[in-house]
PDB file of N, CA and C in Angstrom:
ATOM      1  N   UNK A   1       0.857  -1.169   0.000  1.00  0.00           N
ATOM      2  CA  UNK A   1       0.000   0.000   0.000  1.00  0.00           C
ATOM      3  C   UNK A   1       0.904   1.233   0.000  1.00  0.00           C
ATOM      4  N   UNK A   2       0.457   2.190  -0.758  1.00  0.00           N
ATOM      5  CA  UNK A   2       1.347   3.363  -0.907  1.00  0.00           C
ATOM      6  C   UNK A   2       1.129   4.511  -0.117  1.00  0.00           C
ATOM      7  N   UNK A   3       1.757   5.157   0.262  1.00  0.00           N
ATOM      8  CA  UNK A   3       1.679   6.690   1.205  1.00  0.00           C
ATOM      9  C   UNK A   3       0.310   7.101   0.603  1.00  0.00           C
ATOM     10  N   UNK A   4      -0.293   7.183  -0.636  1.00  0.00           N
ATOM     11  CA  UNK A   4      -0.971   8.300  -1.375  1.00  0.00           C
ATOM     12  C   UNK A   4      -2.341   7.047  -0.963  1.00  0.00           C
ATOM     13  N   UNK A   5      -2.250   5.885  -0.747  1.00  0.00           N
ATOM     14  CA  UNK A   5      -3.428   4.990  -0.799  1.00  0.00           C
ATOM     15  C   UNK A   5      -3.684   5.373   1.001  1.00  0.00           C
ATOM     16  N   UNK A   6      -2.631   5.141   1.447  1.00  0.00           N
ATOM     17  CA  UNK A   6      -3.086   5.437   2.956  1.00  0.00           C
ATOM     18  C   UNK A   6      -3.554   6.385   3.311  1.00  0.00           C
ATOM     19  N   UNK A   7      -2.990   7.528   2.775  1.00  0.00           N
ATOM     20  CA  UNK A   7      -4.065   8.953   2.667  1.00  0.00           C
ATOM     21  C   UNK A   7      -5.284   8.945   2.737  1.00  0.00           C
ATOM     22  N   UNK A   8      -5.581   8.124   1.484  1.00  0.00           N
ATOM     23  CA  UNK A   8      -7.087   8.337   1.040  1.00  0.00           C
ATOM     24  C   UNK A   8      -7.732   7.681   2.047  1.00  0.00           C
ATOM     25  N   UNK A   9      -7.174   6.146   2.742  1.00  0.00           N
ATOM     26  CA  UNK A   9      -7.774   5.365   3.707  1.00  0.00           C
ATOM     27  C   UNK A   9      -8.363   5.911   4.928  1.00  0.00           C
ATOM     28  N   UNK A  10      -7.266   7.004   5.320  1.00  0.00           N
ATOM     29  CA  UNK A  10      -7.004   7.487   6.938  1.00  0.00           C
ATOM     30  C   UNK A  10      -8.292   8.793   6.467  1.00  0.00           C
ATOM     31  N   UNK A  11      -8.509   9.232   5.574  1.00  0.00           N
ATOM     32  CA  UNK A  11      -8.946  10.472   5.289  1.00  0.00           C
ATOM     33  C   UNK A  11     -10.552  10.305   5.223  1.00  0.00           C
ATOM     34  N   UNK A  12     -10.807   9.144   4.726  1.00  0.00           N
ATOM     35  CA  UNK A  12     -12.180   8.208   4.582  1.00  0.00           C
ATOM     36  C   UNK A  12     -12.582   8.013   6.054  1.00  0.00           C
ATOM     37  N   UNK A  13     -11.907   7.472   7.197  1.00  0.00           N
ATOM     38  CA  UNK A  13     -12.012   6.411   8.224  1.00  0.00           C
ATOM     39  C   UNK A  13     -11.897   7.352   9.407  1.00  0.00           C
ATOM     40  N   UNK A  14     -11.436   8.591   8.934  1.00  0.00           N
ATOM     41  CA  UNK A  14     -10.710   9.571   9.987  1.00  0.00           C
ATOM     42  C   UNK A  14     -11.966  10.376  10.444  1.00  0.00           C
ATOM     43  N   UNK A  15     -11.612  11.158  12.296  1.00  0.00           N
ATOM     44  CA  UNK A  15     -12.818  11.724  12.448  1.00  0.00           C
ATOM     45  C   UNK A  15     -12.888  12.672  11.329  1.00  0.00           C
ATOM     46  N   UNK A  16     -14.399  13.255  11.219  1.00  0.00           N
ATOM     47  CA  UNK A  16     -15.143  13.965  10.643  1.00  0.00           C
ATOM     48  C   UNK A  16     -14.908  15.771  11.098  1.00  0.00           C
ATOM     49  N   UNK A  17     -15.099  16.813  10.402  1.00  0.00           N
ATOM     50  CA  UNK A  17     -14.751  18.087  10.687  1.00  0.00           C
ATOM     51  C   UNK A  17     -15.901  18.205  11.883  1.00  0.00           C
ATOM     52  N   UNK A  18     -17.546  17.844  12.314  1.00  0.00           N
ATOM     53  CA  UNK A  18     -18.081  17.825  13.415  1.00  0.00           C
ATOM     54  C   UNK A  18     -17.717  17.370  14.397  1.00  0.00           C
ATOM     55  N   UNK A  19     -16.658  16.315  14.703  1.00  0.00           N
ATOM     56  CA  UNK A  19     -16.294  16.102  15.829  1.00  0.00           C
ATOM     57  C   UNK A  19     -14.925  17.058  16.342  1.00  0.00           C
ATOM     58  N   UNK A  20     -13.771  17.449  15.341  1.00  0.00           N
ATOM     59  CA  UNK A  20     -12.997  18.398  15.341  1.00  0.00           C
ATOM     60  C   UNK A  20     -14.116  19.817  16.075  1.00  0.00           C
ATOM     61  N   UNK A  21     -14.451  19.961  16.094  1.00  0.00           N
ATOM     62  CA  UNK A  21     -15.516  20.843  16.429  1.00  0.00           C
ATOM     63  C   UNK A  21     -15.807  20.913  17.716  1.00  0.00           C
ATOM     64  N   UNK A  22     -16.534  19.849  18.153  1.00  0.00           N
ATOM     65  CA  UNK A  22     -16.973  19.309  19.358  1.00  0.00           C
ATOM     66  C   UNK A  22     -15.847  18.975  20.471  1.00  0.00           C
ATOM     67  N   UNK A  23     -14.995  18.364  19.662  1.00  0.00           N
ATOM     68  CA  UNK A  23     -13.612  18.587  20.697  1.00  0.00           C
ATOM     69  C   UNK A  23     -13.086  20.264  20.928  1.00  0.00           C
ATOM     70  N   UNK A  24     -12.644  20.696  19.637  1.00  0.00           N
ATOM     71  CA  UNK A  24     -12.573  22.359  19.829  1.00  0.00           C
ATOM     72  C   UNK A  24     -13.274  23.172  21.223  1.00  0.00           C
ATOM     73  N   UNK A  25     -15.002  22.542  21.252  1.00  0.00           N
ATOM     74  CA  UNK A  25     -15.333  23.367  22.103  1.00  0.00           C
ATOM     75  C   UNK A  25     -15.502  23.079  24.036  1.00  0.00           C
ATOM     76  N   UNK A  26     -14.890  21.698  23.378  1.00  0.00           N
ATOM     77  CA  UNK A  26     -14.988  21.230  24.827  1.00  0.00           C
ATOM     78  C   UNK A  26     -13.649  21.595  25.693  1.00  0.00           C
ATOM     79  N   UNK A  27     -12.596  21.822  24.346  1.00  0.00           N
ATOM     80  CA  UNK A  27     -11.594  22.090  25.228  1.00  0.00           C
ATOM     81  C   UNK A  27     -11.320  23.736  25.685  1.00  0.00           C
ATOM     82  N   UNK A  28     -12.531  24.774  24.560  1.00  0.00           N
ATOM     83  CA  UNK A  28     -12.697  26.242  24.983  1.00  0.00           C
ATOM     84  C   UNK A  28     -13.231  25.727  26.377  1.00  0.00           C
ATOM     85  N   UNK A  29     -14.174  24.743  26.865  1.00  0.00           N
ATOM     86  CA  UNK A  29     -14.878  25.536  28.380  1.00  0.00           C
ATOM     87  C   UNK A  29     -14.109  24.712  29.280  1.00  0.00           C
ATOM     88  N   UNK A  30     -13.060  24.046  28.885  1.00  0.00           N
ATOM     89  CA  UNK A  30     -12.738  23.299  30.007  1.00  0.00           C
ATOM     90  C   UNK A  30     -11.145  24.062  30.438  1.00  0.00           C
ATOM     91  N   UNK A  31     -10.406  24.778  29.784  1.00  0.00           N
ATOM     92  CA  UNK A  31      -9.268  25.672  29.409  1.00  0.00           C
ATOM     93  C   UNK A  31     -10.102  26.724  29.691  1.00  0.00           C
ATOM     94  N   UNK A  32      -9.078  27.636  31.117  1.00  0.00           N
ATOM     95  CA  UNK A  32      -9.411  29.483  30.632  1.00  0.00           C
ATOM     96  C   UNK A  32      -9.204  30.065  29.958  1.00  0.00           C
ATOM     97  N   UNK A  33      -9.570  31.357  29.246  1.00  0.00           N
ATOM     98  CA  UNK A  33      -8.548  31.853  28.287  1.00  0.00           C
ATOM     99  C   UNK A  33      -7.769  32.552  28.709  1.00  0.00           C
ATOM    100  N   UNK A  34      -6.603  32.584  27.832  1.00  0.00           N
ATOM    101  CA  UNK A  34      -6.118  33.644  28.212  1.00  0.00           C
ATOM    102  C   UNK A  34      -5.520  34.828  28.353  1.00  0.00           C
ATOM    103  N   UNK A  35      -6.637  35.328  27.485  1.00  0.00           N
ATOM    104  CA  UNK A  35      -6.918  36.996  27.968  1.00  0.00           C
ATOM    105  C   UNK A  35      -7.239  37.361  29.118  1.00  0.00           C
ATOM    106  N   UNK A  36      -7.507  36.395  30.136  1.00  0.00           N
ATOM    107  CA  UNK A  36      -7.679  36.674  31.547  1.00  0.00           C
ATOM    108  C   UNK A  36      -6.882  37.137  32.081  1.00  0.00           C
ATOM    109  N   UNK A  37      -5.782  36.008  31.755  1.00  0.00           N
ATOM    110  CA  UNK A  37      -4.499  36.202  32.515  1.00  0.00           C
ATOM    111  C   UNK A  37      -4.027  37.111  32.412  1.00  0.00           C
ATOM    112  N   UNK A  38      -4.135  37.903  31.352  1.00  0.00           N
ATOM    113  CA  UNK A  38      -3.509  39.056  30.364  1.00  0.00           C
ATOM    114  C   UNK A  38      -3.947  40.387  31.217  1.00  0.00           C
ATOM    115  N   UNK A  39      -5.230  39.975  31.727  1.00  0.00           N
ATOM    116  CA  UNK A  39      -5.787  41.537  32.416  1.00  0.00           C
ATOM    117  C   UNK A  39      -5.552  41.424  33.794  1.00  0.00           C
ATOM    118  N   UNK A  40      -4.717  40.122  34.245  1.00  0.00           N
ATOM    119  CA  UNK A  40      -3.793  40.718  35.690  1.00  0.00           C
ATOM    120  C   UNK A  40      -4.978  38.934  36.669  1.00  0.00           C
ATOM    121  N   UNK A  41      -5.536  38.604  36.590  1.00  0.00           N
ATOM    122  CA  UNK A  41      -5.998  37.374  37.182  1.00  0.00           C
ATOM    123  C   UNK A  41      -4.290  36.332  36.853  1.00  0.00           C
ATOM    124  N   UNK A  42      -4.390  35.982  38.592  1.00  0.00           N
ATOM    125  CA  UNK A  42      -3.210  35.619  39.225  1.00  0.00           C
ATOM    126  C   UNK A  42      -3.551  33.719  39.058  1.00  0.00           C
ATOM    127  N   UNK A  43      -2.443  33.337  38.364  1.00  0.00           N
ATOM    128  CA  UNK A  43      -2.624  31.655  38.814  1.00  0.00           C
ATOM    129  C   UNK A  43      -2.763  31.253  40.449  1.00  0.00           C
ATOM    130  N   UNK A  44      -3.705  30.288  40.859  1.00  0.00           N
ATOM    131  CA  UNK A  44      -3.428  29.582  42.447  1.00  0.00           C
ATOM    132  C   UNK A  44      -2.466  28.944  41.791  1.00  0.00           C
ATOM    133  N   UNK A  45      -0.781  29.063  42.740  1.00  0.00           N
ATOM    134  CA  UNK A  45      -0.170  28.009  42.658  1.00  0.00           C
ATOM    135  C   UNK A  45       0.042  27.077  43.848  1.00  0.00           C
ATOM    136  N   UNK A  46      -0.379  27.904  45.165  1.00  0.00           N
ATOM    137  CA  UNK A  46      -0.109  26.870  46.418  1.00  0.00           C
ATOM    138  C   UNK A  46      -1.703  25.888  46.165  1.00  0.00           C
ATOM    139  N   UNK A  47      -1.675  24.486  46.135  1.00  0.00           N
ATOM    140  CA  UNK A  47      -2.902  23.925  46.347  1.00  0.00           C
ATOM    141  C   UNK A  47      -3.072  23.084  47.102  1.00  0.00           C
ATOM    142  N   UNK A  48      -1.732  23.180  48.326  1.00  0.00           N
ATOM    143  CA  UNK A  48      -1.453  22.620  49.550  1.00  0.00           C
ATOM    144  C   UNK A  48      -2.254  22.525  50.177  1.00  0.00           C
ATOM    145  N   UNK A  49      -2.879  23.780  50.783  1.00  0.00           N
ATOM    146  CA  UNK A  49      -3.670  24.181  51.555  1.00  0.00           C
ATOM    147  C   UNK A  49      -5.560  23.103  51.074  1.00  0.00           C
ATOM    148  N   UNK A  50      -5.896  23.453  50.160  1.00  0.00           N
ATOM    149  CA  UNK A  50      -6.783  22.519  49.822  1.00  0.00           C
ATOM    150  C   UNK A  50      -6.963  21.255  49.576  1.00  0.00           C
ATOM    151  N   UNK A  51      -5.871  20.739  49.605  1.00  0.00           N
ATOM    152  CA  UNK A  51      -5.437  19.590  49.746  1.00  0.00           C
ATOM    153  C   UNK A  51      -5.527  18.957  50.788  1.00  0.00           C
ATOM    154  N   UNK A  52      -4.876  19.725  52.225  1.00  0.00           N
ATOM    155  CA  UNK A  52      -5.256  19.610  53.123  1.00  0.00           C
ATOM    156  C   UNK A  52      -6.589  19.517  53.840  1.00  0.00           C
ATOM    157  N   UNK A  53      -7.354  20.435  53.070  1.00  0.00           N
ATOM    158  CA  UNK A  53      -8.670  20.864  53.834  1.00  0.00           C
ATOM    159  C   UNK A  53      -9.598  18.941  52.991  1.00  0.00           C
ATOM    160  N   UNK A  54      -9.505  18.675  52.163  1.00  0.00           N
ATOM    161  CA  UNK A  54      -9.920  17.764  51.175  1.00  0.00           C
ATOM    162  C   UNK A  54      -9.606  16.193  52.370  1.00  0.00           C
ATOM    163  N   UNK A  55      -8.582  16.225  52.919  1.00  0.00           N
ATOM    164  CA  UNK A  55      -8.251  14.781  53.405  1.00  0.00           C
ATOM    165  C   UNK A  55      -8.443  14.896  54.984  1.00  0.00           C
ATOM    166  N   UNK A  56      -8.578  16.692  55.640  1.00  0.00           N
ATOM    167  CA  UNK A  56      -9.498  16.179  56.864  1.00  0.00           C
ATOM    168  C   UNK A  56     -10.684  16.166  56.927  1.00  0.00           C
ATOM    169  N   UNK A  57     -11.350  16.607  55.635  1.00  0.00           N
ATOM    170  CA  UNK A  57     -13.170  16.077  55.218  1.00  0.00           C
ATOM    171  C   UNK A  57     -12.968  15.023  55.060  1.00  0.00           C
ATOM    172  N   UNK A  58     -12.780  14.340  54.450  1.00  0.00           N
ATOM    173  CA  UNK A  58     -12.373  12.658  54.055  1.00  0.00           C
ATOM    174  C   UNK A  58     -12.870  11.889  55.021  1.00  0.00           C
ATOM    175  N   UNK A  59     -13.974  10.883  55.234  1.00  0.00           N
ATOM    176  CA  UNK A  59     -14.012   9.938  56.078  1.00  0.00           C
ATOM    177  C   UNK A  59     -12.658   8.943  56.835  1.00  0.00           C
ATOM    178  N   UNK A  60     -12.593   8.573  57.286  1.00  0.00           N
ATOM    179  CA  UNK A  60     -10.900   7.536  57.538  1.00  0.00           C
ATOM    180  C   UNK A  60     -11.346   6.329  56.837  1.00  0.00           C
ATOM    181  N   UNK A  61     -10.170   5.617  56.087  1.00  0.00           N
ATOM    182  CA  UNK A  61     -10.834   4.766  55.617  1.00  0.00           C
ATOM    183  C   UNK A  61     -10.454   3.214  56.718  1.00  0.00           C
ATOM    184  N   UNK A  62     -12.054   2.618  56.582  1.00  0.00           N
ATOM    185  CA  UNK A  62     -12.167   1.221  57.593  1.00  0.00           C
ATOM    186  C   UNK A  62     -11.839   0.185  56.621  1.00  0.00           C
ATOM    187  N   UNK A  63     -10.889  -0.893  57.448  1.00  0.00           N
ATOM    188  CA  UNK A  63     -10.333  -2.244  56.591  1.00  0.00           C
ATOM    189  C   UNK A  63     -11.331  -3.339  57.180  1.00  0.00           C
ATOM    190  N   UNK A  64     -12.294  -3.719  56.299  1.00  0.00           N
ATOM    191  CA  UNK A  64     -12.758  -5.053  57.027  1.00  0.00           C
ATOM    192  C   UNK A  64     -12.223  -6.210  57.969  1.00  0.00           C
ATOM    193  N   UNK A  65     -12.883  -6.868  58.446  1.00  0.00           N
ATOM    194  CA  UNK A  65     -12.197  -7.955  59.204  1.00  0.00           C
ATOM    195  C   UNK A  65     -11.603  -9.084  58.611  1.00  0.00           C
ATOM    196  N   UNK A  66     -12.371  -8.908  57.585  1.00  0.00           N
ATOM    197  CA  UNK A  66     -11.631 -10.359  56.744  1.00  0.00           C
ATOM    198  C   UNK A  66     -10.272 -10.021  56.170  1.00  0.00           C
ATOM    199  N   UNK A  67     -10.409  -8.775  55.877  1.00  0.00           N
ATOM    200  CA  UNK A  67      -8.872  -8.360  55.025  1.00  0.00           C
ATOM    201  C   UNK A  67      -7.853  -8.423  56.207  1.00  0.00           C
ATOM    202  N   UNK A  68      -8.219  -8.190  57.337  1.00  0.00           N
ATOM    203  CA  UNK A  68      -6.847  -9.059  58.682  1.00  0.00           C
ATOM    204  C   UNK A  68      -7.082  -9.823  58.682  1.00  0.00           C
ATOM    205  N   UNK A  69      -7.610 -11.015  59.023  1.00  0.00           N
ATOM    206  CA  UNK A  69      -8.205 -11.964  59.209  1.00  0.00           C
ATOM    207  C   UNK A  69      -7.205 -12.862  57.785  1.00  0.00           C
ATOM    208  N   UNK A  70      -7.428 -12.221  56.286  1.00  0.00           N
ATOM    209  CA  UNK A  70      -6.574 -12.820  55.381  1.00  0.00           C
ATOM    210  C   UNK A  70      -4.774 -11.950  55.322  1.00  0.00           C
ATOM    211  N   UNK A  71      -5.184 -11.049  56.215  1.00  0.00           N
ATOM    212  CA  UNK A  71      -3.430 -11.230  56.400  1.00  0.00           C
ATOM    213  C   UNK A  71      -2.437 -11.285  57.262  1.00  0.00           C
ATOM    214  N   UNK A  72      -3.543 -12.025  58.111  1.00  0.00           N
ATOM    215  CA  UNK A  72      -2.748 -12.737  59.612  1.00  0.00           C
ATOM    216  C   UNK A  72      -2.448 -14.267  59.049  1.00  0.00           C
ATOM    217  N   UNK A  73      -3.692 -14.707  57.551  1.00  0.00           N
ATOM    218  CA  UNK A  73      -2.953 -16.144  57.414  1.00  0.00           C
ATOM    219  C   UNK A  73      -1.920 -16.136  56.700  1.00  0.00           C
ATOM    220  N   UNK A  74      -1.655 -14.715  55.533  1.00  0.00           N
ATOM    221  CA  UNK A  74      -0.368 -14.879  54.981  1.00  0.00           C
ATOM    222  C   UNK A  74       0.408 -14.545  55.622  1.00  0.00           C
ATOM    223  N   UNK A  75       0.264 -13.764  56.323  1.00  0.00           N
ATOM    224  CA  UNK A  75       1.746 -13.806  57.501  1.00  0.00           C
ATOM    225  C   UNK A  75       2.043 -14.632  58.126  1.00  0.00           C
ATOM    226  N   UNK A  76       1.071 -15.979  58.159  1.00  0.00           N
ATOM    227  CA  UNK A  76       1.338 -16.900  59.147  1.00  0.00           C
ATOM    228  C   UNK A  76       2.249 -18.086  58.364  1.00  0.00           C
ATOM    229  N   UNK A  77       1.382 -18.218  56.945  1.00  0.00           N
ATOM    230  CA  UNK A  77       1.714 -19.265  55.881  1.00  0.00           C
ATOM    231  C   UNK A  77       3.587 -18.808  55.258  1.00  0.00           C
ATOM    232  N   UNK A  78       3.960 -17.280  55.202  1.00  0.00           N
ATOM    233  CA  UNK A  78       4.968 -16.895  55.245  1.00  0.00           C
ATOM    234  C   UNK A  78       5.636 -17.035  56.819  1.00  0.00           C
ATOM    235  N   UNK A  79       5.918 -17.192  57.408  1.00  0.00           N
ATOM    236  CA  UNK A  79       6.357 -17.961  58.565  1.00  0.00           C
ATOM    237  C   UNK A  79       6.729 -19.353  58.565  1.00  0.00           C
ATOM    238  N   UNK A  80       5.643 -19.647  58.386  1.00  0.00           N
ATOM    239  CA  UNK A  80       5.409 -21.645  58.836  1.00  0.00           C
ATOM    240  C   UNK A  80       6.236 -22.116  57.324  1.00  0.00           C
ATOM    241  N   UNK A  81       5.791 -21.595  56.362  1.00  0.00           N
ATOM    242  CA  UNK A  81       6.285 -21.856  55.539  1.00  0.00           C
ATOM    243  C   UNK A  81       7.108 -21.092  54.489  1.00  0.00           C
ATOM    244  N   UNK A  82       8.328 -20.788  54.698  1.00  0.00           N
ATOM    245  CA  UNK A  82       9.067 -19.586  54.172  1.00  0.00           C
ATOM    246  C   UNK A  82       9.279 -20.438  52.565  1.00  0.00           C
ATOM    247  N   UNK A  83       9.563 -21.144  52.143  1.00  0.00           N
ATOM    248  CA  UNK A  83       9.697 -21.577  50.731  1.00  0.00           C
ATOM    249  C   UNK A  83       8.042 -21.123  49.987  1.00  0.00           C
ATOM    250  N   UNK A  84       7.210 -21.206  49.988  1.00  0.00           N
ATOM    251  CA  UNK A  84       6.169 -20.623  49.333  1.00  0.00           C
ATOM    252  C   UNK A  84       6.695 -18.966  49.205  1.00  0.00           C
ATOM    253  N   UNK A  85       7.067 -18.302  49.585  1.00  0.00           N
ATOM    254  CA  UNK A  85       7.382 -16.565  49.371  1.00  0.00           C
ATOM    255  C   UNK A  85       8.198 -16.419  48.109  1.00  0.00           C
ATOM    256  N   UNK A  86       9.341 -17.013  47.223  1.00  0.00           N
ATOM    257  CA  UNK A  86       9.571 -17.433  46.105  1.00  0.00           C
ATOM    258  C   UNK A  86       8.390 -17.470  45.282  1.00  0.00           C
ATOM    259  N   UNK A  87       7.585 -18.484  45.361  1.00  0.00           N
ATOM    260  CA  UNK A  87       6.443 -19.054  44.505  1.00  0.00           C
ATOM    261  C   UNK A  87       5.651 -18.337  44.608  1.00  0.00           C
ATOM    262  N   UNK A  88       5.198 -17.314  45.288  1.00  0.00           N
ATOM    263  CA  UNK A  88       3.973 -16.601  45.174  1.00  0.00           C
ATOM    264  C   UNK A  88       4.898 -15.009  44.710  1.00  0.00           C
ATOM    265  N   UNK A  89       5.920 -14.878  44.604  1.00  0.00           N
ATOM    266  CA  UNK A  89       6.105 -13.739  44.011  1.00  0.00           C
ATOM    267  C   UNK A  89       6.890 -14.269  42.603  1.00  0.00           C
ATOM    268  N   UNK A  90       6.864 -15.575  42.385  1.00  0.00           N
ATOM    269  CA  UNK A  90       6.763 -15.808  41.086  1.00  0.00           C
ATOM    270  C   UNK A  90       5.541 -15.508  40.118  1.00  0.00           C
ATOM    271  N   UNK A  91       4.252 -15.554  41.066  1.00  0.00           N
ATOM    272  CA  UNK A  91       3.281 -15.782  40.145  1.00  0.00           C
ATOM    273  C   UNK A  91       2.813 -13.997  40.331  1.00  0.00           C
ATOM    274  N   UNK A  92       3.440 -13.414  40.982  1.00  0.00           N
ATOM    275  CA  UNK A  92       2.927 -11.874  40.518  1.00  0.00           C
ATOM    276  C   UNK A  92       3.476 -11.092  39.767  1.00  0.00           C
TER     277      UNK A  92
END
């Protein structure tokens, strides 16, 4: 197949000028412009602070019982049986 055949292929198969479009405008409202910036509107660059505020809203997160419960037996099965720890990080 030649450069000039693939053209025609990709050009056939390729998005359409309406979706060029639709992307265009999704990326105007999702991007500021910026002529904003231009008239003196300051970037946030610290986002520490909200970051912070974000993870002491945060519930704590709870580990079920079974998830100790299954890793008191691999800690146990790694113990009792130290040759399985090879074989199971073979298979990951």
């Amino acid at each position: 197949m030649s450069d000039d055949d693939l053209r025609k292929d990709l050009s056939k198969h390729g998005p359409g000028k309406d979706e060029f479009e639709y992307l265009r405008e999704t990326l105007r409202g999702a991007i500021a412009p910026l002529r904003e910036f231009e008239k003196g509107t300051d970037l946030r660059r610290d986002l520490w602070p909200d970051m912070l505020r974000r993870l002491a809203q945060a519930p704590p997160i709870r580990v079920p019982w079974f998830d100790w419960a299954l890793l008191g037996v691999a800690g146990a099965a790694a113990i009792f049986f130290p040759a399985l720890i090879p074989v199971l990080l073979y298979q990951l």
